[in-house]
N, C-alpha and C. Protein backbone atom coordinates (compact mmCIF):
# COMPACT_ATOMS: atom_id res chain seq x y z
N UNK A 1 10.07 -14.96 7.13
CA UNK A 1 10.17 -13.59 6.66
C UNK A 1 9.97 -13.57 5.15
N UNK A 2 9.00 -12.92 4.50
CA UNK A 2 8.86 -12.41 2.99
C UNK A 2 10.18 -11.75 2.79
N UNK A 3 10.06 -12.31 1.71
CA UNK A 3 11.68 -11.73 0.95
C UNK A 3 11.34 -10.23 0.56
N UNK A 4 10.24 -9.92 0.22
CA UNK A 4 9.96 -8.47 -0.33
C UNK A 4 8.94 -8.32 0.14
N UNK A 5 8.85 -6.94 1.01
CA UNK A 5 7.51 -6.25 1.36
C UNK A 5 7.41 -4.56 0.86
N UNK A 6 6.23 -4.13 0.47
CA UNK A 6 6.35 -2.90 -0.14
C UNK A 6 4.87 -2.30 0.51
N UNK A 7 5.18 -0.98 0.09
CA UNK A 7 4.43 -0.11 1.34
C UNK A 7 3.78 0.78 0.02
N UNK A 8 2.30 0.59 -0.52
CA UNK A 8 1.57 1.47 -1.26
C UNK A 8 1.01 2.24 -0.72
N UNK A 9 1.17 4.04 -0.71
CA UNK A 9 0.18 4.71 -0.15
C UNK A 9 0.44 5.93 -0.60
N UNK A 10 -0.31 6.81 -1.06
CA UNK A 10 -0.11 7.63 -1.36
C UNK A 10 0.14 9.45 -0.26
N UNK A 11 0.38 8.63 0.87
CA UNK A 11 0.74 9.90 1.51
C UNK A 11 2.73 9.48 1.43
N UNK A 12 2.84 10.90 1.73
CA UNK A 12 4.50 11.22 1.42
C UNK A 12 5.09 10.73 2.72
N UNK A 13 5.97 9.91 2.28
CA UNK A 13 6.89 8.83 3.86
C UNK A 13 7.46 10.08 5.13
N UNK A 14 7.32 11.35 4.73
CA UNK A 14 8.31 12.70 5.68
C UNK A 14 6.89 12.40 6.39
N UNK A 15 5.72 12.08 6.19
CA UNK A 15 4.52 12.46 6.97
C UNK A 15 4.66 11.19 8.08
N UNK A 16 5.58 10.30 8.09
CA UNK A 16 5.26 9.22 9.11
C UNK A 16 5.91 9.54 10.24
N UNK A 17 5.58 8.86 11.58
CA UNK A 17 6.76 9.27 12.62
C UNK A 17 7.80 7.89 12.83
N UNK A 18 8.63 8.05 13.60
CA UNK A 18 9.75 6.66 13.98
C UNK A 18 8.97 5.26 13.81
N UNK A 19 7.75 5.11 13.96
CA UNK A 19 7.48 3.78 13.76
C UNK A 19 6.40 3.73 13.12
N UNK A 20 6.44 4.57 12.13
CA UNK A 20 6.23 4.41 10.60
C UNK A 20 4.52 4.26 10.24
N UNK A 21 3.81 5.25 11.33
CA UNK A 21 2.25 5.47 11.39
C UNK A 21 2.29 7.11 10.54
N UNK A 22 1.66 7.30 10.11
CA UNK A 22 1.21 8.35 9.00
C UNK A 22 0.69 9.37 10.17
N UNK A 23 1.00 10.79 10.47
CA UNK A 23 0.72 11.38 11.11
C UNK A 23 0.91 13.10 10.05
N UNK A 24 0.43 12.63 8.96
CA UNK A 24 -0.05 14.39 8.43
C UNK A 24 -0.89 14.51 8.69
N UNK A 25 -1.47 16.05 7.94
CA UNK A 25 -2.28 16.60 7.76
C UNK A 25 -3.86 16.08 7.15
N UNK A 26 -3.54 15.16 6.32
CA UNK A 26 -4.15 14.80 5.67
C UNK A 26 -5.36 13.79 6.43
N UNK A 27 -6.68 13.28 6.21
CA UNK A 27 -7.41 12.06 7.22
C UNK A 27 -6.45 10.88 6.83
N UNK A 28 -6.05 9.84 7.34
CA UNK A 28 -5.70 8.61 7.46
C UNK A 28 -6.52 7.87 6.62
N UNK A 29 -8.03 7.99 6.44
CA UNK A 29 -8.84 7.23 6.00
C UNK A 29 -8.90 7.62 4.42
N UNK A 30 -8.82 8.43 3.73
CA UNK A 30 -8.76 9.42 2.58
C UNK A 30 -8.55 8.54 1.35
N UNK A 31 -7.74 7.70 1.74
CA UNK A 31 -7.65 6.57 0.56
C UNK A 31 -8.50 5.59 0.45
N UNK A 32 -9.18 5.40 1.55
CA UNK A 32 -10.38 4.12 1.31
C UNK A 32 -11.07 4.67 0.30
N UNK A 33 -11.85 3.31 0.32
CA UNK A 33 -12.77 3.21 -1.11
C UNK A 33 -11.99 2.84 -3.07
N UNK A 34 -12.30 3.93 -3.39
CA UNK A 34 -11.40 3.91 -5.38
C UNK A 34 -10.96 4.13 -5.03
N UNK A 35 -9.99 4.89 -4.11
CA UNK A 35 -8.61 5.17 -4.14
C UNK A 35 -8.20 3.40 -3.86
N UNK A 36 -7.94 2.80 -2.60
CA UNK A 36 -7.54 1.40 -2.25
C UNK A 36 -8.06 0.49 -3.07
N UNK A 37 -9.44 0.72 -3.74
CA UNK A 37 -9.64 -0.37 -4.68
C UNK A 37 -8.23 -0.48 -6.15
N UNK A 38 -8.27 0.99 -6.36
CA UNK A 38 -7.08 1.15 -7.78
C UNK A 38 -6.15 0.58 -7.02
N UNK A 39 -5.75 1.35 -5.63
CA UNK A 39 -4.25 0.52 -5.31
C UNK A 39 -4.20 -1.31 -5.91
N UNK A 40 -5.57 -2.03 -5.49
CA UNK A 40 -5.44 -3.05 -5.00
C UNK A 40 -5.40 -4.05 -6.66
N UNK A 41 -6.22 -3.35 -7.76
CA UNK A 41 -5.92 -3.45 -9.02
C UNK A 41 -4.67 -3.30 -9.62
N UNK A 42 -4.30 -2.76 -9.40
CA UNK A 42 -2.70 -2.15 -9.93
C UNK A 42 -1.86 -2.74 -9.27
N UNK A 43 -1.90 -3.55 -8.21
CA UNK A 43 -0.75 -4.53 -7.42
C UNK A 43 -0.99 -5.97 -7.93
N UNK A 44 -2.84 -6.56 -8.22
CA UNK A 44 -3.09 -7.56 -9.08
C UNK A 44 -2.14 -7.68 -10.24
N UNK A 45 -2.62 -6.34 -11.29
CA UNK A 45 -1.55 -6.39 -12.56
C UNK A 45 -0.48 -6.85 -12.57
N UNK A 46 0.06 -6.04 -11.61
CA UNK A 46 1.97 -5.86 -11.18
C UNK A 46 2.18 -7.37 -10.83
N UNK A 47 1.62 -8.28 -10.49
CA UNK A 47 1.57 -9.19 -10.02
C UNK A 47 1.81 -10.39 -10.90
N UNK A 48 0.48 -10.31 -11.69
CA UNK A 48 0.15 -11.32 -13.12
C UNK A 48 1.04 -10.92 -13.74
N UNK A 49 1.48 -9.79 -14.32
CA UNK A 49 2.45 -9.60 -15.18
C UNK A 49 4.17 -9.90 -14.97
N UNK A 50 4.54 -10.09 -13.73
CA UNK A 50 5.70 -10.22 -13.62
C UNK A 50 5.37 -12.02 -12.62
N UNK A 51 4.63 -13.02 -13.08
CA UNK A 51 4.48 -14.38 -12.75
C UNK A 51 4.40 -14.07 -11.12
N UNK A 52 4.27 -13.45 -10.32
CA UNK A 52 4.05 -13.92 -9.01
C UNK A 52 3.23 -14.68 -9.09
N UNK A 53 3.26 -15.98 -8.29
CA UNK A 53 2.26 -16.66 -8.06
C UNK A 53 2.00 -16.78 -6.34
N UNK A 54 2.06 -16.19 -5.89
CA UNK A 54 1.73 -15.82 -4.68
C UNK A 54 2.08 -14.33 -3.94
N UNK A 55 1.07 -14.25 -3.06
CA UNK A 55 0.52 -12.72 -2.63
C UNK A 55 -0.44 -12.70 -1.88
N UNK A 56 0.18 -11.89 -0.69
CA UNK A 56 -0.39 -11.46 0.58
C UNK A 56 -0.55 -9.74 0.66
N UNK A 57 -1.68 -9.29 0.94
CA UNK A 57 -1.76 -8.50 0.95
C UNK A 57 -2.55 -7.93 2.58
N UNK A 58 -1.58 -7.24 3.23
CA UNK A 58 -2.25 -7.22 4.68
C UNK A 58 -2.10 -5.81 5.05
N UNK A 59 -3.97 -5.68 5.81
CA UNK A 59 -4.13 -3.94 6.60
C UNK A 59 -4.72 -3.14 4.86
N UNK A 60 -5.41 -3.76 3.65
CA UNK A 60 -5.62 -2.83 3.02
C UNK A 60 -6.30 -1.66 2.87
């Protein structure tokens, strides 16, 4: 078990149902592309900057 797992997305968590699939209004897909690329930059940073030296990143 990872000691820490974190959930980037920019839809609002009230939009998920009990097992935690995204069911707004919004497309599901909406973030691909620059949107998931910035996510995926900005978790690099977060990363290098606070010494992680390891990182899994899964389903981006």
């Amino acid at each position: 078990m990872l000691p820490y797992v974190y959930q980037v997305t920019k839809y609002d968590p009230a939009d998920r149902d009990q097992h935690g699939h995204y069911a707004g209004a919004e497309p599901a897909t909406s973030d691909h592309g620059p949107v998931e690329a910035a996510y995926l930059q900005a978790i690099a940073a977060f990363a290098e900057e606070t010494g992680v030296d390891q990182l899994t990143i899964r389903e981006p």
